[in-house]
N, C-alpha and C. Protein backbone atom coordinates (compact mmCIF):
# COMPACT_ATOMS: atom_id res chain seq x y z
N UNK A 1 28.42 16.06 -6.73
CA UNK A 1 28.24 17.43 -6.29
C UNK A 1 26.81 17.90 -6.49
N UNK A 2 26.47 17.52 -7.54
CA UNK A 2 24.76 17.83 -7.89
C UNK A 2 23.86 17.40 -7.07
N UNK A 3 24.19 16.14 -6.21
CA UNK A 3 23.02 15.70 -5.34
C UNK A 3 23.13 16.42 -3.97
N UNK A 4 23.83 17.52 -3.80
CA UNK A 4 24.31 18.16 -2.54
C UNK A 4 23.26 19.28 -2.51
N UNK A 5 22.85 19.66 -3.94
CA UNK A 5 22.02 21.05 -4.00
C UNK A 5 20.52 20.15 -4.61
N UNK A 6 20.21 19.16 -4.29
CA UNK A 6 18.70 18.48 -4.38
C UNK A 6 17.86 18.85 -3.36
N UNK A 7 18.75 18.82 -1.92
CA UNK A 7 17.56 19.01 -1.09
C UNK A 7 17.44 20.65 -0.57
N UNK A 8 18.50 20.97 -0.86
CA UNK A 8 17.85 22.90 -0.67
C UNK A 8 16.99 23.59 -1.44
N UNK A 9 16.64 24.26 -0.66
CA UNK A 9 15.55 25.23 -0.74
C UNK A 9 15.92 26.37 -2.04
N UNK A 10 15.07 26.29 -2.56
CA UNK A 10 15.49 27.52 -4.06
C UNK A 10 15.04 28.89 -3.02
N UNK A 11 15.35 29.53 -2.28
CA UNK A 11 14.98 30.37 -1.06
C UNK A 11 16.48 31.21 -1.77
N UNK A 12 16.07 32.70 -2.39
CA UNK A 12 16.58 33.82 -2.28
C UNK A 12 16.97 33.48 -3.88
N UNK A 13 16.42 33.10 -4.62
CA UNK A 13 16.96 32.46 -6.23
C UNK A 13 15.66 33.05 -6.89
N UNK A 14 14.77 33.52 -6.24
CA UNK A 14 13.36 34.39 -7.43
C UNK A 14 13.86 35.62 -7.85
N UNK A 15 13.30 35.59 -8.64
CA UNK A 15 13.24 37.23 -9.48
C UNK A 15 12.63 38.35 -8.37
N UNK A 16 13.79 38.89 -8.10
CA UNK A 16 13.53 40.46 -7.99
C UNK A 16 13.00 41.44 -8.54
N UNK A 17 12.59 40.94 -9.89
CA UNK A 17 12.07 42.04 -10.96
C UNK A 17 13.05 42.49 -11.33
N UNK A 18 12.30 43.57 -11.97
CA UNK A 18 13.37 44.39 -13.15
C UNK A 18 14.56 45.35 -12.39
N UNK A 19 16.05 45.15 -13.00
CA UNK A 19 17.02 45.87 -12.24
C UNK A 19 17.41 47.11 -13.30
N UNK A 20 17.56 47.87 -12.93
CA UNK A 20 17.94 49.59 -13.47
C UNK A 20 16.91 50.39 -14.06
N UNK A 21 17.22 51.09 -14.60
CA UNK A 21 16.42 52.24 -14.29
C UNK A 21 14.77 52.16 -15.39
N UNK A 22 14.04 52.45 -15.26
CA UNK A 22 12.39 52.67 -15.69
C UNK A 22 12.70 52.62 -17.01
N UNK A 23 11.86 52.13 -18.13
CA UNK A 23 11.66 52.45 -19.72
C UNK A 23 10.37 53.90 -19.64
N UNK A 24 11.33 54.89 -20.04
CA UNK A 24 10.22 55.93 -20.19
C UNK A 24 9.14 55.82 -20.99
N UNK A 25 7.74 56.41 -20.59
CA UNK A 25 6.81 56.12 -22.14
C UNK A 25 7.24 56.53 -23.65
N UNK A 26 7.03 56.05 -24.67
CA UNK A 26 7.18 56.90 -25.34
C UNK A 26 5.89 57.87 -25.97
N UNK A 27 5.74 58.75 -26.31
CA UNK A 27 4.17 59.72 -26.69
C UNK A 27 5.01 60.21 -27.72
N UNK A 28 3.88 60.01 -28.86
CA UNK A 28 3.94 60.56 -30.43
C UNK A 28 2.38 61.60 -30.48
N UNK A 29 3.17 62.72 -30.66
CA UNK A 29 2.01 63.49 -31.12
C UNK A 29 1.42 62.72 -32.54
N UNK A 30 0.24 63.67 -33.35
CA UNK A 30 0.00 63.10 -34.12
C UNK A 30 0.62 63.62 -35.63
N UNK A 31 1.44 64.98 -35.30
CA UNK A 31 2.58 65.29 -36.63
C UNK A 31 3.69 64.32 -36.88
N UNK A 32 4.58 63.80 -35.46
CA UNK A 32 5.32 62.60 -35.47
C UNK A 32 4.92 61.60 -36.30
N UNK A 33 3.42 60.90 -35.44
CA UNK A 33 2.92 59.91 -36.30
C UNK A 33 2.79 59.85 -37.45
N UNK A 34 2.36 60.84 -37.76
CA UNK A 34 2.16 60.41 -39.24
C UNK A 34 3.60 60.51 -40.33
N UNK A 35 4.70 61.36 -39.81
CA UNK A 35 5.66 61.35 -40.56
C UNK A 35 6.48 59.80 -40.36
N UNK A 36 6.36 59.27 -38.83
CA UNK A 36 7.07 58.06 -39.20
C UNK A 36 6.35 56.79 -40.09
N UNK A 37 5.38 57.62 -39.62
CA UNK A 37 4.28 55.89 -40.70
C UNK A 37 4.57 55.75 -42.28
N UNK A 38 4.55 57.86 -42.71
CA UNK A 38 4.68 57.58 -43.92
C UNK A 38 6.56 57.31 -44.42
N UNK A 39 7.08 57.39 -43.74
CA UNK A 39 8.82 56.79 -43.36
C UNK A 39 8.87 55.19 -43.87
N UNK A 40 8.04 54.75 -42.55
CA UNK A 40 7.56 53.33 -42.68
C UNK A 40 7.14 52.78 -43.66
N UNK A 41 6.27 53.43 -44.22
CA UNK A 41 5.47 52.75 -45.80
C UNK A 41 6.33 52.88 -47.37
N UNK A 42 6.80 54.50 -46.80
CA UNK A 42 7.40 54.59 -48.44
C UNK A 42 8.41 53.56 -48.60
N UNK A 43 8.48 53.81 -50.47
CA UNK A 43 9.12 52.64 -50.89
C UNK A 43 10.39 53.07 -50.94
N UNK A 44 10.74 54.60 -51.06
CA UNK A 44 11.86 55.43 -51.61
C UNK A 44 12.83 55.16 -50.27
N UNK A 45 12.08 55.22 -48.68
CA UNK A 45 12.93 55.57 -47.96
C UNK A 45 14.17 54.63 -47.54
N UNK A 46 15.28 55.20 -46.99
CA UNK A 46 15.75 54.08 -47.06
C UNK A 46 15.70 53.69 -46.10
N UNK A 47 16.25 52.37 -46.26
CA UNK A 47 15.84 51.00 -45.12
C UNK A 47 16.28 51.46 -44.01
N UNK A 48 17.46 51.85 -43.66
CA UNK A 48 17.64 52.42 -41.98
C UNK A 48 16.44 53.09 -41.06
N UNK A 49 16.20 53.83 -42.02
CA UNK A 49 14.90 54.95 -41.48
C UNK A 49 13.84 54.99 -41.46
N UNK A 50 13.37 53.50 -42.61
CA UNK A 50 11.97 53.19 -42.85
C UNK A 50 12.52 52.09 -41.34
N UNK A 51 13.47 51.35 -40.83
CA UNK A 51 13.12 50.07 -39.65
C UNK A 51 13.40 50.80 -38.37
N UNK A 52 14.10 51.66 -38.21
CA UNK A 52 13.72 52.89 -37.09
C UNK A 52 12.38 53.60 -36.66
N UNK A 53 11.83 53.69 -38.05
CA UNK A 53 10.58 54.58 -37.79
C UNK A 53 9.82 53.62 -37.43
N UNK A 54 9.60 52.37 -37.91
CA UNK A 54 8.55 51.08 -37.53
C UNK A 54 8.91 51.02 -36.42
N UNK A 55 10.40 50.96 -35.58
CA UNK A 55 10.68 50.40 -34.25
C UNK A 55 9.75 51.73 -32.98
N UNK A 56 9.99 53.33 -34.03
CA UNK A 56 9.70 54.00 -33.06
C UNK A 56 7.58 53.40 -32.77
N UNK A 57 7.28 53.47 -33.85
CA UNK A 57 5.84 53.39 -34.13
C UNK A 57 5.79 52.06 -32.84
N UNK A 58 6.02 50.91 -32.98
CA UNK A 58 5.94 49.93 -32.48
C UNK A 58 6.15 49.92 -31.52
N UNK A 59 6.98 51.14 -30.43
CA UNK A 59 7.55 51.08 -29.22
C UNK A 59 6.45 52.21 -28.35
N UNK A 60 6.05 52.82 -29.53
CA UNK A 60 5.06 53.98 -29.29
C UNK A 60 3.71 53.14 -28.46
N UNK A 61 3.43 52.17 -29.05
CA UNK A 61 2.15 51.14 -28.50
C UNK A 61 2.17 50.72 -27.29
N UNK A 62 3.33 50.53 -26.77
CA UNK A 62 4.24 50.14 -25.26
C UNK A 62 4.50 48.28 -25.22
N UNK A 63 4.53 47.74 -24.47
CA UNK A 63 5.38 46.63 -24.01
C UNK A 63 6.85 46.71 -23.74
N UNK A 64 7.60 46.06 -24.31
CA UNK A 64 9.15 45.75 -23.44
C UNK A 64 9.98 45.71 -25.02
N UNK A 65 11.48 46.07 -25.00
CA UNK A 65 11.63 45.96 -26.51
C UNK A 65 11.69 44.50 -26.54
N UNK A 66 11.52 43.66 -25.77
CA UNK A 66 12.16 42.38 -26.32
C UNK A 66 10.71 42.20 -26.91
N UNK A 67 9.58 42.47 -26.54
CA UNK A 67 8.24 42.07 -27.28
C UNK A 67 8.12 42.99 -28.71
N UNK A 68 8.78 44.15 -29.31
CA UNK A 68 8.61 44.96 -29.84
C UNK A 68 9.99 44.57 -30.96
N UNK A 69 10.58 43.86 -30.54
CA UNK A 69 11.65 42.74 -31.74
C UNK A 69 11.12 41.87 -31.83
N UNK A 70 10.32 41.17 -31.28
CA UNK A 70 9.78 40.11 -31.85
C UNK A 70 8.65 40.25 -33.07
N UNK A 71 7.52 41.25 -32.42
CA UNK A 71 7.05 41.54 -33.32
C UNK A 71 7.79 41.95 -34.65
N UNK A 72 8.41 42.61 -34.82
CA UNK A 72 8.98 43.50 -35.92
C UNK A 72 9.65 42.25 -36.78
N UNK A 73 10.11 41.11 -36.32
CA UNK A 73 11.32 40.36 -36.64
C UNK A 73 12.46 40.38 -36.64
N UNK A 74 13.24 41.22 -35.59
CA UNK A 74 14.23 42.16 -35.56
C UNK A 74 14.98 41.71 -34.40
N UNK A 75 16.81 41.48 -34.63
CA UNK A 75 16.83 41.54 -32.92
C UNK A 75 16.98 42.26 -31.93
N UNK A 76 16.82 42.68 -30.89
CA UNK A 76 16.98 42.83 -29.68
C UNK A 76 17.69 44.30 -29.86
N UNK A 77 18.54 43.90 -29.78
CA UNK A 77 19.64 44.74 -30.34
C UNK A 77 19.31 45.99 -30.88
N UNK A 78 18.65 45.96 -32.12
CA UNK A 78 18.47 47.03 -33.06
C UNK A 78 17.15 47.78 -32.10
N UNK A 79 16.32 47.46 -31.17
CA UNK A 79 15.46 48.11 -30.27
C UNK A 79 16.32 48.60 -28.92
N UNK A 80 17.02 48.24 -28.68
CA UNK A 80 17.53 48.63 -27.67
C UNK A 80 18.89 50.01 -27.68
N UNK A 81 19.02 50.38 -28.81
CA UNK A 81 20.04 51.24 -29.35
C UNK A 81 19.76 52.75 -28.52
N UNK A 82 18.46 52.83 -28.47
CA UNK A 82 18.04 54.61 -28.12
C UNK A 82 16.72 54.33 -27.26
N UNK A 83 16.05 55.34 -26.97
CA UNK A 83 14.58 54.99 -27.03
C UNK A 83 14.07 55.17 -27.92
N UNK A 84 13.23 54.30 -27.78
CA UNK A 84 12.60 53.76 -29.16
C UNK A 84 13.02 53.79 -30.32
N UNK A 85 14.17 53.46 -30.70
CA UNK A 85 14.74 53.76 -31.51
C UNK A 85 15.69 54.82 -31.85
N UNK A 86 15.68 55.63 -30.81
CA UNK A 86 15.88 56.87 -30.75
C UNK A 86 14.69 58.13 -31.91
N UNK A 87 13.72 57.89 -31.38
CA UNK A 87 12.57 58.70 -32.12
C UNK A 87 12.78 60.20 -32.43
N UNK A 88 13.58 60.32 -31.29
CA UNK A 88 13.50 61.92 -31.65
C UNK A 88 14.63 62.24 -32.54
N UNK A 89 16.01 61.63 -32.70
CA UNK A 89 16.86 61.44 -33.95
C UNK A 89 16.09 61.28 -34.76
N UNK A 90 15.22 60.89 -35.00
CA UNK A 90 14.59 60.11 -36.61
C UNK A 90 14.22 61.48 -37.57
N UNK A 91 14.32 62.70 -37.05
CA UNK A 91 14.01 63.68 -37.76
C UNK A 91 14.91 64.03 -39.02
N UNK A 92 14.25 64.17 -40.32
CA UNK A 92 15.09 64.08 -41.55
C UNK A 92 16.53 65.09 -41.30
N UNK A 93 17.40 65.16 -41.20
CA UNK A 93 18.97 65.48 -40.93
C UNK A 93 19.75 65.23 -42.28
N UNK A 94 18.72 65.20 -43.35
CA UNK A 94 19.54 65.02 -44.25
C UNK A 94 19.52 64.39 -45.47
């Protein structure tokens, strides 16, 4: 069966590009910034909110999340939850 699809043409099998809808930018003023950085750094915060705030910071720079888990060491997954993390949740609630 495999030698049936040797001589056709890979014709209509490319990438279309990206399917659904746009990744909005994300823009951090510079009051944001600095509250997620210092999120990010402290030692107190806790871990949910200190790897949210890095994801928002990191998503803030732009690329794709799959480049923005890699960097981080993180998977996929945990960038793809909100935008950017959901940045604008990240506000202390508590």
């Amino acid at each position: 069966m495999a030698s049936g699809l040797r001589g056709r043409s890979m014709a209509g099998l490319e990438d279309a590009g990206w399917v659904g809808r746009p990744k909005a930018d994300l823009v951090l003023g510079e009051a944001e910034r600095s509250q997620l950085t210092q999120w990010a750094r402290r030692a107190k915060t806790a871990q949910f909110l200190a790897l949210r705030a890095k994801i928002a910071l990191r998503c803030a720079v732009g690329g794709t999340n799959r480049q923005a888990a890699a960097d981080l060491g993180i998977d996929t997954s945990a960038v793809d939850r909100g935008p950017a993390g959901n940045a604008a949740g990240l506000s202390a609630k508590g």
